[in-house]
Protein backbone atom coordinates (compact mmCIF):
# COMPACT_ATOMS: atom_id res chain seq x y z
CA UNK A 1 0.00 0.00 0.00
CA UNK A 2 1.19 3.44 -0.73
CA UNK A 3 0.81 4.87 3.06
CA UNK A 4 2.82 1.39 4.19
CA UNK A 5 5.33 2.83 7.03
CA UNK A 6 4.31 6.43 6.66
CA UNK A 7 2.46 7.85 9.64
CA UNK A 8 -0.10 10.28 8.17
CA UNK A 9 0.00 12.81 10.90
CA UNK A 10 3.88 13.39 10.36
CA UNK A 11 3.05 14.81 6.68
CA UNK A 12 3.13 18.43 7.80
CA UNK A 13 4.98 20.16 4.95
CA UNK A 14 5.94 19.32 0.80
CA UNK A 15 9.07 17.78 1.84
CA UNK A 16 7.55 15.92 4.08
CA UNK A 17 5.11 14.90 1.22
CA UNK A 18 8.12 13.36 -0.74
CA UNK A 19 8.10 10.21 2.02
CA UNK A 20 5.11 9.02 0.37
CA UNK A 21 5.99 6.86 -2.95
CA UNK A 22 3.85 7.88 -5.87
CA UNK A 23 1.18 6.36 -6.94
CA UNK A 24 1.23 5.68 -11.13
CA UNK A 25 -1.68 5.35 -13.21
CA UNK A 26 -0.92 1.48 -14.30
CA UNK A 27 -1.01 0.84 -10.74
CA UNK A 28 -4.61 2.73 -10.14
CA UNK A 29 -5.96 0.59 -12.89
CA UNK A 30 -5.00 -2.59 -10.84
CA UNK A 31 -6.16 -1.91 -7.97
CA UNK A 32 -9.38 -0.84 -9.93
CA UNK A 33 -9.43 -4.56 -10.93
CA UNK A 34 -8.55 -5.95 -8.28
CA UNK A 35 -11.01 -4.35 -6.04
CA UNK A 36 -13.59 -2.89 -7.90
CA UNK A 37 -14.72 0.02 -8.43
CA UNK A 38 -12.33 2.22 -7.56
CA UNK A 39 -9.60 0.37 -5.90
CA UNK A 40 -10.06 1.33 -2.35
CA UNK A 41 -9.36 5.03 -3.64
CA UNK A 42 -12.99 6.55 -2.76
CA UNK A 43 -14.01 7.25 0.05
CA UNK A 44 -17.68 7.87 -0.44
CA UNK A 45 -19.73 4.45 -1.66
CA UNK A 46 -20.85 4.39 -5.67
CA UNK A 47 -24.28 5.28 -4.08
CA UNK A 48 -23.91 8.25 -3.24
CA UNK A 49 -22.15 9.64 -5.62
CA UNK A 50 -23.11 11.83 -8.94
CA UNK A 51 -21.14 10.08 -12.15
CA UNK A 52 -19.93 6.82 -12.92
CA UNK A 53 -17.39 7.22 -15.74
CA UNK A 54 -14.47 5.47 -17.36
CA UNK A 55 -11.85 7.19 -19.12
CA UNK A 56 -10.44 6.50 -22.52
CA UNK A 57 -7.75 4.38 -21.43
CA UNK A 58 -10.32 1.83 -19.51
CA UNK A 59 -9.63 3.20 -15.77
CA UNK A 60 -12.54 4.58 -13.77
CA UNK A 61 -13.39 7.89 -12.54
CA UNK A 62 -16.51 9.45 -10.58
CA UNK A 63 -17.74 12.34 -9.58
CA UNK A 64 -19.35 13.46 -6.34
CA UNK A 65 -22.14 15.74 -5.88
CA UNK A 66 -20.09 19.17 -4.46
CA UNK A 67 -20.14 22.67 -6.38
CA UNK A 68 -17.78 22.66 -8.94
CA UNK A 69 -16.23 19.21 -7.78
CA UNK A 70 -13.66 19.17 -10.80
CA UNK A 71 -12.12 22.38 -9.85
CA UNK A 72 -12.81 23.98 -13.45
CA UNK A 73 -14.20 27.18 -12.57
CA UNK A 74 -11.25 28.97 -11.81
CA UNK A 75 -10.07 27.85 -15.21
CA UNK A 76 -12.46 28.84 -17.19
CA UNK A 77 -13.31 32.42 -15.28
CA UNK A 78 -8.83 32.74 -15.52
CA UNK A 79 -10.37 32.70 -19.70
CA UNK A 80 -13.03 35.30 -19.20
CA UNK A 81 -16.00 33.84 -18.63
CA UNK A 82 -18.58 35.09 -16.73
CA UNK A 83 -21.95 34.62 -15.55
CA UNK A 84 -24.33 34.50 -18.20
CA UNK A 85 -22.29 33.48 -20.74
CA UNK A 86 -23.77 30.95 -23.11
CA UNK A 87 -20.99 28.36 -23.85
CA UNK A 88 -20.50 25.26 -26.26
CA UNK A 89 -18.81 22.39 -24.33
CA UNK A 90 -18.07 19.96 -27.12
CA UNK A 91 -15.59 17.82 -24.55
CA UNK A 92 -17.44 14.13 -24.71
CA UNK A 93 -20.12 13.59 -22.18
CA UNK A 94 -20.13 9.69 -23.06
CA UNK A 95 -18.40 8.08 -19.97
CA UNK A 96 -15.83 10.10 -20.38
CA UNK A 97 -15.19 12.59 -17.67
CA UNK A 98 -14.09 15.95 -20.09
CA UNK A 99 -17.62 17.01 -20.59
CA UNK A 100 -18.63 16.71 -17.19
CA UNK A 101 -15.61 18.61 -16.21
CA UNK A 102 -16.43 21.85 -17.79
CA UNK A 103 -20.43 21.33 -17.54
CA UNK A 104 -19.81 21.43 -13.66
CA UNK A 105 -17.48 24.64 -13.74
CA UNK A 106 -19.51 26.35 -16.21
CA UNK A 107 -22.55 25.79 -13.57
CA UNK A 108 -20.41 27.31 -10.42
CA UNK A 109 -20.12 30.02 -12.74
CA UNK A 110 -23.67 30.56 -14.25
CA UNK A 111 -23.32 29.86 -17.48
CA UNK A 112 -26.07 28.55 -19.85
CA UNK A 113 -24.49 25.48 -21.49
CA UNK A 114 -25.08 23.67 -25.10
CA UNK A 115 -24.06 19.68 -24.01
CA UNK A 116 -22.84 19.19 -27.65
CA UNK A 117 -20.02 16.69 -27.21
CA UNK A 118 -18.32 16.40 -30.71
CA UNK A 119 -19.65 13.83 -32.69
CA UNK A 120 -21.94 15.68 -35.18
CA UNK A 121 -20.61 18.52 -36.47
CA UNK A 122 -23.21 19.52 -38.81
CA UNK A 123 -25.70 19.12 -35.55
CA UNK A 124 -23.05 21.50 -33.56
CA UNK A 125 -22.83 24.37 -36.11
CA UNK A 126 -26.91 24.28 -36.33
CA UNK A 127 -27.40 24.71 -32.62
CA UNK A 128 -24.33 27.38 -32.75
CA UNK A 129 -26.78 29.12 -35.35
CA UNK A 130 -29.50 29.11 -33.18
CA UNK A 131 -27.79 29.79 -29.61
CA UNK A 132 -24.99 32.33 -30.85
CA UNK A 133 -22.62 31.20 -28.05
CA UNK A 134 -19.72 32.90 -26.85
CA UNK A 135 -17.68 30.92 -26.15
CA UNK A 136 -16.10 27.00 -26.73
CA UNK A 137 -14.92 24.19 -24.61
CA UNK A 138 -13.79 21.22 -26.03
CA UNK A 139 -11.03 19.44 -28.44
CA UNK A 140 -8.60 22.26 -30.62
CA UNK A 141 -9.32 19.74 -33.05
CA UNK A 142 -12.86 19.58 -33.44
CA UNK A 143 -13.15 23.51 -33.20
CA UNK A 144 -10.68 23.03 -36.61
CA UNK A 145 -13.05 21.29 -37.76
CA UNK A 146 -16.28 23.09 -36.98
CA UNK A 147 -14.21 25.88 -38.74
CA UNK A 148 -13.41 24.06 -41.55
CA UNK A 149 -17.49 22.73 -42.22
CA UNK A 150 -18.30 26.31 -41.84
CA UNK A 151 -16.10 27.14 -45.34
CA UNK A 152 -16.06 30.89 -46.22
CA UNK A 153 -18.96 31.59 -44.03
CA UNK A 154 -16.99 32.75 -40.78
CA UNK A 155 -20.68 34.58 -40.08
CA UNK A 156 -21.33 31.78 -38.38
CA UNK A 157 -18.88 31.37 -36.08
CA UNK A 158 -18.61 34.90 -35.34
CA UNK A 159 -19.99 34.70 -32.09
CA UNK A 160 -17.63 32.67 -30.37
CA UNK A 161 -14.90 34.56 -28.57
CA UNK A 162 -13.18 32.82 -26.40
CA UNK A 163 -11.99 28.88 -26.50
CA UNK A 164 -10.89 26.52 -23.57
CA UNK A 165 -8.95 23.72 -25.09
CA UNK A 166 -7.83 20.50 -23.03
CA UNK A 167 -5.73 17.75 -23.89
CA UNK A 168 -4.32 17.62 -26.31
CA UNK A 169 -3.86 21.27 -25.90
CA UNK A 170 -3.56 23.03 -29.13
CA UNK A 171 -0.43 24.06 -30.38
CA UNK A 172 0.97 27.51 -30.35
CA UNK A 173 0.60 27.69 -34.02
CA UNK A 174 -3.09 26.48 -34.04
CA UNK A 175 -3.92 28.77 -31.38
CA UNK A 176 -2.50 31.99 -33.97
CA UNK A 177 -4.30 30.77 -36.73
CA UNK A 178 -7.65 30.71 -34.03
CA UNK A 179 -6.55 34.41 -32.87
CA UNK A 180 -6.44 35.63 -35.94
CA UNK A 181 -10.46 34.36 -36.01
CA UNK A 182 -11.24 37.10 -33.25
CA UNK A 183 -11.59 33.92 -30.79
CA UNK A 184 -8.87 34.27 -27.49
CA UNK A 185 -7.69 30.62 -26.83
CA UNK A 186 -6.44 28.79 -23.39
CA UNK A 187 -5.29 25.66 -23.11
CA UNK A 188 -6.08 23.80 -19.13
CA UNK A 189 -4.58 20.94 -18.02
CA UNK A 190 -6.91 18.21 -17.23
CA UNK A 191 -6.86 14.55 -16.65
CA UNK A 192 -9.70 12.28 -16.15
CA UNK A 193 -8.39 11.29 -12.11
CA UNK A 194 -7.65 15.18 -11.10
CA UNK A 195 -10.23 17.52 -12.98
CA UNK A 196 -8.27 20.86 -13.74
CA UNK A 197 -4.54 21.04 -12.30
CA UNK A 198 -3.91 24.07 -14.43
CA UNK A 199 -4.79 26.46 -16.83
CA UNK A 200 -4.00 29.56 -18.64
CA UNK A 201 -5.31 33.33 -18.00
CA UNK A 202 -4.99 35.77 -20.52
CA UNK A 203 -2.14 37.21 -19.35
CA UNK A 204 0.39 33.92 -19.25
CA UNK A 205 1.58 31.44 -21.49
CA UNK A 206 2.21 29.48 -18.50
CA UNK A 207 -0.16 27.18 -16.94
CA UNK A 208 -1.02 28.50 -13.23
CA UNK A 209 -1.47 25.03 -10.72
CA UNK A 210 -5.36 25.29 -9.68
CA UNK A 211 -5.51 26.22 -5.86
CA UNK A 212 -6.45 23.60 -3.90
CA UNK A 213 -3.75 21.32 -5.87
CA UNK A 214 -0.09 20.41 -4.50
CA UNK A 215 2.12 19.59 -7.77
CA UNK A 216 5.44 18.73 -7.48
CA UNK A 217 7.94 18.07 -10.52
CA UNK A 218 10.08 15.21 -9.73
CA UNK A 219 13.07 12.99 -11.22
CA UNK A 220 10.87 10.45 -13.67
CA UNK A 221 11.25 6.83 -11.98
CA UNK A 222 12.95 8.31 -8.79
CA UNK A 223 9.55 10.93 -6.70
CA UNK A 224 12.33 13.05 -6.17
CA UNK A 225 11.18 16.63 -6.33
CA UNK A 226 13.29 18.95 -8.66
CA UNK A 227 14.02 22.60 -8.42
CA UNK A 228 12.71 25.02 -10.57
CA UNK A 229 13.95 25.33 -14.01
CA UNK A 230 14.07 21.42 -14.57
CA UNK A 231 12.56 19.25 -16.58
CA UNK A 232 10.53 16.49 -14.70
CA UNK A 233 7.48 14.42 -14.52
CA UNK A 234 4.15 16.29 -13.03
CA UNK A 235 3.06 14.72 -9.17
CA UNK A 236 -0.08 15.76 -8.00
CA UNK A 237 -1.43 15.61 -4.54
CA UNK A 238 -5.44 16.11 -4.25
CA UNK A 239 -7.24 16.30 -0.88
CA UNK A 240 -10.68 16.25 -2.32
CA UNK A 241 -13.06 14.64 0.29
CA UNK A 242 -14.61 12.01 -2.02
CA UNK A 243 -11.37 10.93 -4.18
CA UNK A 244 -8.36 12.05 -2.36
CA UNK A 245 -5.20 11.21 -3.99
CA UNK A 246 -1.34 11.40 -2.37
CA UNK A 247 1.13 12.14 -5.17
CA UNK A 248 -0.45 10.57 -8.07
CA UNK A 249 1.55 10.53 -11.18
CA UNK A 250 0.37 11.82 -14.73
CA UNK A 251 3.02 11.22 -16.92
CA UNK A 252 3.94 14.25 -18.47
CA UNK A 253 6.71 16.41 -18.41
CA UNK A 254 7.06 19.85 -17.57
CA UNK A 255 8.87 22.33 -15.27
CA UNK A 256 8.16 24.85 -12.30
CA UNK A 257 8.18 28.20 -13.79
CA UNK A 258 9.89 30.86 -11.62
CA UNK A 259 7.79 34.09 -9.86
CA UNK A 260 4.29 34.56 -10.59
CA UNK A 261 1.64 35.25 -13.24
CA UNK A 262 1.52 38.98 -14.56
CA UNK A 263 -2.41 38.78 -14.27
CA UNK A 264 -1.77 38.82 -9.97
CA UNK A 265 -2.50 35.24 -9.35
CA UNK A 266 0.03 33.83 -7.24
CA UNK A 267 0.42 30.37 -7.16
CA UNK A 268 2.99 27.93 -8.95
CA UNK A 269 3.00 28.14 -12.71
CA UNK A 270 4.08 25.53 -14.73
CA UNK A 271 5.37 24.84 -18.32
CA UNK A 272 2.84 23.78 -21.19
CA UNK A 273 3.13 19.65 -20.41
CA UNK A 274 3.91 16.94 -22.81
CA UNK A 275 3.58 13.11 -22.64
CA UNK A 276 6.91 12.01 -21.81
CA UNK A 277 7.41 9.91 -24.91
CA UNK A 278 6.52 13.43 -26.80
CA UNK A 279 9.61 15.46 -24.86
CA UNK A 280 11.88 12.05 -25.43
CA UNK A 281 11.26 12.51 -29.14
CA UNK A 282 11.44 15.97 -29.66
């Protein structure tokens, strides 16, 4: 077990944190098996809880019934969104846990949502017709595409100003060509075990670690933490009451960015992340 030899109570401070071995994905997933659902990891029965879901890569997720339980509304007001707002979240509701991510933000915040998901695209740029959002969540990819349907009639599009993108976020060049549309893009961090562990504001092009988060970068293979400046794999430590998770780590790659946003938030930023078979390539 991960807390084997650790006494809880002595885990006071992040260094104290690094006692505690990580806890991988692969493992998750076992444990999953092993002792289903959730591997021992929840601690509020499948009863009483909101969603059942399973993530692309066959491990299981939930979600429990608190305001804004994935943490996204910070990322998504960090993007200018406000209450009011009528938004397009074409992140998957179908067991997958994207959709329900920013559908549960965008209700902290007040906004009106379309639950388009993105497998109809003729079906999406109909209701964005009728609805005139303001704004997007969902794949870089599919908003390409919407784009794309739409030909020479950017009329139709025109209302959209703003785009929250998740992973894959879209690339820097993707993200000028949707600029240069009128539409301000973010990318946010998610993954399907942690909600939002950060996201962009409009002044950064680093990703600022969602409050209520601890992230550490460590030595890949080692849970050593690194200083800032290096290159390491992201740790995350989430104390959420329903699905608390010690060190839990994502896979990707990034590094502890030094001082703090110019927009005046003040926590840990971090760089853009990549899969770590992406940074070993490139």
């Amino acid at each position: 077990m991960q807390l084997k030899g650790v006494e809880i109570d002595d885990i006071r401070t992040r260094s104290d944190l690094a006692r505690i071995p990580v806890l991988r994905k692969i493992d998750l997933m076992q444990r999953q098996k092993e002792s289903p659902p959730f591997g021992g990891a929840s601690a509020t029965r499948p009863a009483a809880l909101q969603h059942l879901l399973m993530s692309r890569g066959r491990g299981f997720q939930f979600a429990g019934h608190a305001r804004d339980w994935w943490s996204a509304g910070r990322a998504l007001f960090a993007a200018g969104l406000r209450k009011g707002d009528i938004v397009l979240n074409c992140f998957s509701y179908h067991f997958a846990p994207e959709g329900h991510m920013m559908d549960c933000g965008l209700r902290a915040l007040g906004c009106p949502i379309i639950a388009a998901g993105n497998d109809d695209i003729e079906a999406t740029l109909t209701v964005i017709d009728h609805f005139q959002p303001v704004a997007y969540c969902g794949p870089a990819d599919f908003l390409t595409a919407l784009r794309c349907k739409a030909g020479k009639d950017n009329s139709r599009l025109s209302a959209i100003k703003r785009a929250i993108f998740g992973v894959p976020p879209a690339p820097a060049t993707a993200k000028m060509e949707i600029s240069g549309q009128g539409i301000d893009a973010f990318n946010a961090y998610m993954t399907p075990d942690l909600g939002i562990v950060a996201y962009q504001s409009e002044a950064d092009a680093a990703l600022i670690v969602n409050e209520g988060l601890i992230v550490e970068i460590v030595k890949p293979g080692t849970g050593e933490p690194l200083p800032p400046g290096e290159t390491g794999e992201i740790v995350v430590t989430r104390l959420n009451a329903d699905y608390p998770l010690l060190r839990f780590a994502t896979g990707d790659l990034s590094a502890i960015v030094a001082g703090q946003s110019p927009c005046g938030r003040t926590n840990m930023r971090i760089r853009p992340p990549a899969p770590a078979a992406q940074q070993a390539s490139t």
